[in-house]
N, C-alpha and C. Protein backbone atom coordinates (compact mmCIF):
# COMPACT_ATOMS: atom_id res chain seq x y z
N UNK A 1 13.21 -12.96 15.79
CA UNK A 1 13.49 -12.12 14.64
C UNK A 1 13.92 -10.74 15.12
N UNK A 2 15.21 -10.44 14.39
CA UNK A 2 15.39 -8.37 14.78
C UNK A 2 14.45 -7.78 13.61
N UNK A 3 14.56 -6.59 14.40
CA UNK A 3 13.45 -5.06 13.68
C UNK A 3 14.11 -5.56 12.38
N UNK A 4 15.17 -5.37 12.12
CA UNK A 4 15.50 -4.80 10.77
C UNK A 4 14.67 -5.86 9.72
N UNK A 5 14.61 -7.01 10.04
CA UNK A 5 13.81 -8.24 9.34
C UNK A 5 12.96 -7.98 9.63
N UNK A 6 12.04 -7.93 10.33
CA UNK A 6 10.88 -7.32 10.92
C UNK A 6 10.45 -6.34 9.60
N UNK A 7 10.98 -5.13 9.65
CA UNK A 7 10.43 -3.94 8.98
C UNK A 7 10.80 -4.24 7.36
N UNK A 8 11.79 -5.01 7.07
CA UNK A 8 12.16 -5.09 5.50
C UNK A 8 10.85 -6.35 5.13
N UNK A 9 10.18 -7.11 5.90
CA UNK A 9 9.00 -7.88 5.83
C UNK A 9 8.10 -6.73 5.42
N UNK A 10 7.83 -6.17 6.34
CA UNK A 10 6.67 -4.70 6.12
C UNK A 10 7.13 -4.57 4.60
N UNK A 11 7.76 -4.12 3.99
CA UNK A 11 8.51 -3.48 3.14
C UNK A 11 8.02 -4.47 1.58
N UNK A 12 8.44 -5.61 1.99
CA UNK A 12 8.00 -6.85 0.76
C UNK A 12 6.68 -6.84 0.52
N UNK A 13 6.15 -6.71 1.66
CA UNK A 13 4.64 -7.16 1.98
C UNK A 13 4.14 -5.71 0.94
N UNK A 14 4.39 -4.35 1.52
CA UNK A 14 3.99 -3.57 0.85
C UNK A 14 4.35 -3.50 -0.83
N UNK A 15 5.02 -3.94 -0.89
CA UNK A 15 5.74 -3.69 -2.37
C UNK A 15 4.49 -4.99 -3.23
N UNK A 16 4.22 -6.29 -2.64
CA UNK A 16 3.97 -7.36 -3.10
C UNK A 16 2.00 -6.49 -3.23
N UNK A 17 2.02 -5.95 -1.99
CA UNK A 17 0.61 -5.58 -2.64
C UNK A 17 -0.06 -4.11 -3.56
N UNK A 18 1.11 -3.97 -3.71
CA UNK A 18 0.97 -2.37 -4.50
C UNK A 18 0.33 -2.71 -5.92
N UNK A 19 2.22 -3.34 -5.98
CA UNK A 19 2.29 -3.82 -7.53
C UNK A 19 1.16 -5.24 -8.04
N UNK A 20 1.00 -6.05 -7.00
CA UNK A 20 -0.42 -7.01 -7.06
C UNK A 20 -1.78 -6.18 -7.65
N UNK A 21 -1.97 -5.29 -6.99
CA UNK A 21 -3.44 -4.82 -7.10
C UNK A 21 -2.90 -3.99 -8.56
N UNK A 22 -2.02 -3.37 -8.59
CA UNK A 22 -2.05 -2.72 -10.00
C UNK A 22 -1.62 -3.92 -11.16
N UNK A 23 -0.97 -4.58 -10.95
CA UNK A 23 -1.11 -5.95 -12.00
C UNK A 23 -2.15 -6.91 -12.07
N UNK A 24 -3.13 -6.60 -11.44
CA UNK A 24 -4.58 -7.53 -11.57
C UNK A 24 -5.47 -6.30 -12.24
N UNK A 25 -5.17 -5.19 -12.08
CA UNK A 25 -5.88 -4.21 -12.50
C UNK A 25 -5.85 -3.86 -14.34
N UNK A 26 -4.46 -3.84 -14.45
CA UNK A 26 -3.91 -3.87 -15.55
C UNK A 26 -4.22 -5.33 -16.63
N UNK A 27 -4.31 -6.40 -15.91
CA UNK A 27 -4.71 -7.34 -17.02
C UNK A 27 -6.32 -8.16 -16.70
N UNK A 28 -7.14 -6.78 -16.17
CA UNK A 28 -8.31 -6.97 -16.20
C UNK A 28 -8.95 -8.06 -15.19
N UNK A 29 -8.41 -8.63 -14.25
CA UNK A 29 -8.68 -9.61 -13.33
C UNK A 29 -9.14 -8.98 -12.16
N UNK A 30 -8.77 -7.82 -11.88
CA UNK A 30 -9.75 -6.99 -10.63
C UNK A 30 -10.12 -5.31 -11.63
N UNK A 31 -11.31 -4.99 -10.88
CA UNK A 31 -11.54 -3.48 -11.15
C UNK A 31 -10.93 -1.89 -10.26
N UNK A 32 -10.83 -1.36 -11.00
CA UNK A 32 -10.40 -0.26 -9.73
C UNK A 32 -10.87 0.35 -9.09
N UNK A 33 -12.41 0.30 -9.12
CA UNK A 33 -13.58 0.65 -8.36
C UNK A 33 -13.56 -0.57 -7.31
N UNK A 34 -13.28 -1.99 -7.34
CA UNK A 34 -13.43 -2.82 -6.43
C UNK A 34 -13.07 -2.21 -5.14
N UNK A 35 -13.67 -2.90 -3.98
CA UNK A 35 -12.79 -2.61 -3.04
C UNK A 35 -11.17 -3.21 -1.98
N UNK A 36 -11.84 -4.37 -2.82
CA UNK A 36 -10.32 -5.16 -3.02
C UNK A 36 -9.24 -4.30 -3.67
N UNK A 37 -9.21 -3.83 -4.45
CA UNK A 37 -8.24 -3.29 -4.92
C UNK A 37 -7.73 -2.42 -4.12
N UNK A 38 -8.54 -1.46 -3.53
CA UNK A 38 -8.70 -0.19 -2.65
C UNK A 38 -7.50 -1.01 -1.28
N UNK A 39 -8.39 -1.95 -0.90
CA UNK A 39 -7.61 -2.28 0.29
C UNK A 39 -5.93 -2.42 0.15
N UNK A 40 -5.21 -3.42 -1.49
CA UNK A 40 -4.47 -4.25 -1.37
C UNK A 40 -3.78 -2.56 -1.31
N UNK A 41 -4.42 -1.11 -2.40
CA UNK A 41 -3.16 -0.19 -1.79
C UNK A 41 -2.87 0.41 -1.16
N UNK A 42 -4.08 0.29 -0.06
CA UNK A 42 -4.30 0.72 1.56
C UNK A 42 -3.34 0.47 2.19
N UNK A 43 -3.06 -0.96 2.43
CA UNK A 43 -2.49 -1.55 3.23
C UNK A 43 -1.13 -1.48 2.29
N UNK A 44 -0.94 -1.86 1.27
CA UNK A 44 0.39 -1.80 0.66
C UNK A 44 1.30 -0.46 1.11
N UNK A 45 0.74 0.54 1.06
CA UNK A 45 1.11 1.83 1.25
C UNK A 45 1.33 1.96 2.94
N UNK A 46 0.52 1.11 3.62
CA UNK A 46 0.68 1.55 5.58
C UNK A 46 2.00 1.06 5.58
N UNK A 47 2.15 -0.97 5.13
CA UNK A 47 3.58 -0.95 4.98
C UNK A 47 4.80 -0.55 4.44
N UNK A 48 4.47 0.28 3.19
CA UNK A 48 5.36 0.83 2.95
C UNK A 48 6.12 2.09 3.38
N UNK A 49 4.74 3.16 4.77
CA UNK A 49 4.96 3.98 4.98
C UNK A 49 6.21 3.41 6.40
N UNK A 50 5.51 2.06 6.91
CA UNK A 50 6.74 1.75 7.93
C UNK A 50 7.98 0.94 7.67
N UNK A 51 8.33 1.10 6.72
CA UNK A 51 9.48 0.54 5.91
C UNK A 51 10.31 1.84 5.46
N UNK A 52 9.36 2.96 4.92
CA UNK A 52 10.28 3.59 4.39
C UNK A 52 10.65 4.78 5.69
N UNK A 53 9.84 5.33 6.74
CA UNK A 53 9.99 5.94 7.67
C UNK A 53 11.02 5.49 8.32
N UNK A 54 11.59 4.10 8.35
CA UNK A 54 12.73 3.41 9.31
C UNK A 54 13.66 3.89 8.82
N UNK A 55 13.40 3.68 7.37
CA UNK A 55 15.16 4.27 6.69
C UNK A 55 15.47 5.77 6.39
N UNK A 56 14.45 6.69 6.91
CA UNK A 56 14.33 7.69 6.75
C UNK A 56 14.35 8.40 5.27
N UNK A 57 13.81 7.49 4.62
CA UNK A 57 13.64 7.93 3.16
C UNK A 57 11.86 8.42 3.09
N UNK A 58 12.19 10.08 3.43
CA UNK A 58 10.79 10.48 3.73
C UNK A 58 10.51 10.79 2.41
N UNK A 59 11.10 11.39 0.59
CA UNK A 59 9.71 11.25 0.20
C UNK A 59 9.41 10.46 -0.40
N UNK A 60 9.82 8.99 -0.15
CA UNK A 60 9.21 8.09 -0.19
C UNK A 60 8.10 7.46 1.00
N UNK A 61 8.25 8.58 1.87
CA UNK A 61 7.36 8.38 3.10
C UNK A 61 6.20 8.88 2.45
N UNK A 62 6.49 10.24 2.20
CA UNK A 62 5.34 11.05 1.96
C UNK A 62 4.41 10.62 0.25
N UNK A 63 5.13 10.10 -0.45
CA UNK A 63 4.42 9.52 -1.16
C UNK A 63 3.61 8.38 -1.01
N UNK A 64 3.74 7.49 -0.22
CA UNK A 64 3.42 6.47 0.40
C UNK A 64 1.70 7.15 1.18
N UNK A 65 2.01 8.23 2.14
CA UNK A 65 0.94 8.65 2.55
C UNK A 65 0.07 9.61 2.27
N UNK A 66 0.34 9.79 1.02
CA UNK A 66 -0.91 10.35 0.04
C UNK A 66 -1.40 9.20 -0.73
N UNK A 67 -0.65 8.08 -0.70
CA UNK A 67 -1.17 6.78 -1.88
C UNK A 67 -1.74 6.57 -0.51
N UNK A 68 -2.09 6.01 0.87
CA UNK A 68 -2.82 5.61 1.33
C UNK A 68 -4.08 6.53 1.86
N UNK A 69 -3.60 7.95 2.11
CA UNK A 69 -4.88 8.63 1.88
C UNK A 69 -5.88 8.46 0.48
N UNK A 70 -5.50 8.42 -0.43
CA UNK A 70 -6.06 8.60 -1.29
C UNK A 70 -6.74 6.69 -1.01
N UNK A 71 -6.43 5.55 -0.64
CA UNK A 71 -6.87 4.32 -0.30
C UNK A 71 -8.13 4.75 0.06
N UNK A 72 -6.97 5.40 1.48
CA UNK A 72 -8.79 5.59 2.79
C UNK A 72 -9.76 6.40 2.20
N UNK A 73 -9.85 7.33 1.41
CA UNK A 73 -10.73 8.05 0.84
C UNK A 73 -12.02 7.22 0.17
N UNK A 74 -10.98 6.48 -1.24
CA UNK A 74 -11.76 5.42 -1.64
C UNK A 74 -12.24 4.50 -1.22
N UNK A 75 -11.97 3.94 0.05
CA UNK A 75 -12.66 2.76 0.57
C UNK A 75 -13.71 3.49 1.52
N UNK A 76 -13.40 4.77 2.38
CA UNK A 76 -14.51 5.44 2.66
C UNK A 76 -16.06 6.00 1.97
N UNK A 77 -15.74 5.61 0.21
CA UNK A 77 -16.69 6.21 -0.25
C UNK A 77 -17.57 4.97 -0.49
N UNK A 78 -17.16 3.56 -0.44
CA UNK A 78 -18.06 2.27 -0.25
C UNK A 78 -18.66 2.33 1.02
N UNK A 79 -18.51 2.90 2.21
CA UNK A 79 -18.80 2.84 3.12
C UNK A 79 -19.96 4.09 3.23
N UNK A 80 -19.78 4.81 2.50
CA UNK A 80 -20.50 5.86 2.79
C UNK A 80 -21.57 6.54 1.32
């Protein structure tokens, strides 16, 4: 496989779990306190930050990495 497939994977993957966790959220099938939820926009957001950093579409970078700070925050506060 080349990068470019490579990173537009990252890219699906992130997109598939953004909008997942906010469409289970929205028709009541997960909570937003879960930490499932927390994770799917953790991780949705890491790939999206290396998807969108490739194409140099930073503020979609930088939005990306306040949606996953704001993840790690929340999944830090189950932990803590």
């Amino acid at each position: 496989m080349n990068k470019k497939l490579i990173i537009n994977i990252f890219g699906w993957v992130g997109v598939a779990l953004v909008l997942g966790g906010y469409g289970l959220v929205s028709f009541d099938r997960l909570a937003v306190h879960d930490l499932s939820y927390q994770l799917m926009n953790g991780f949705g957001a890491l790939c999206l930050i290396i998807e969108s950093a490739w194409r140099k579409d930073y503020p979609f970078t930088v939005l990306n990495v306040v949606w996953a700070a704001i993840a790690i925050f929340a999944i830090l506060s189950f932990v803590f």
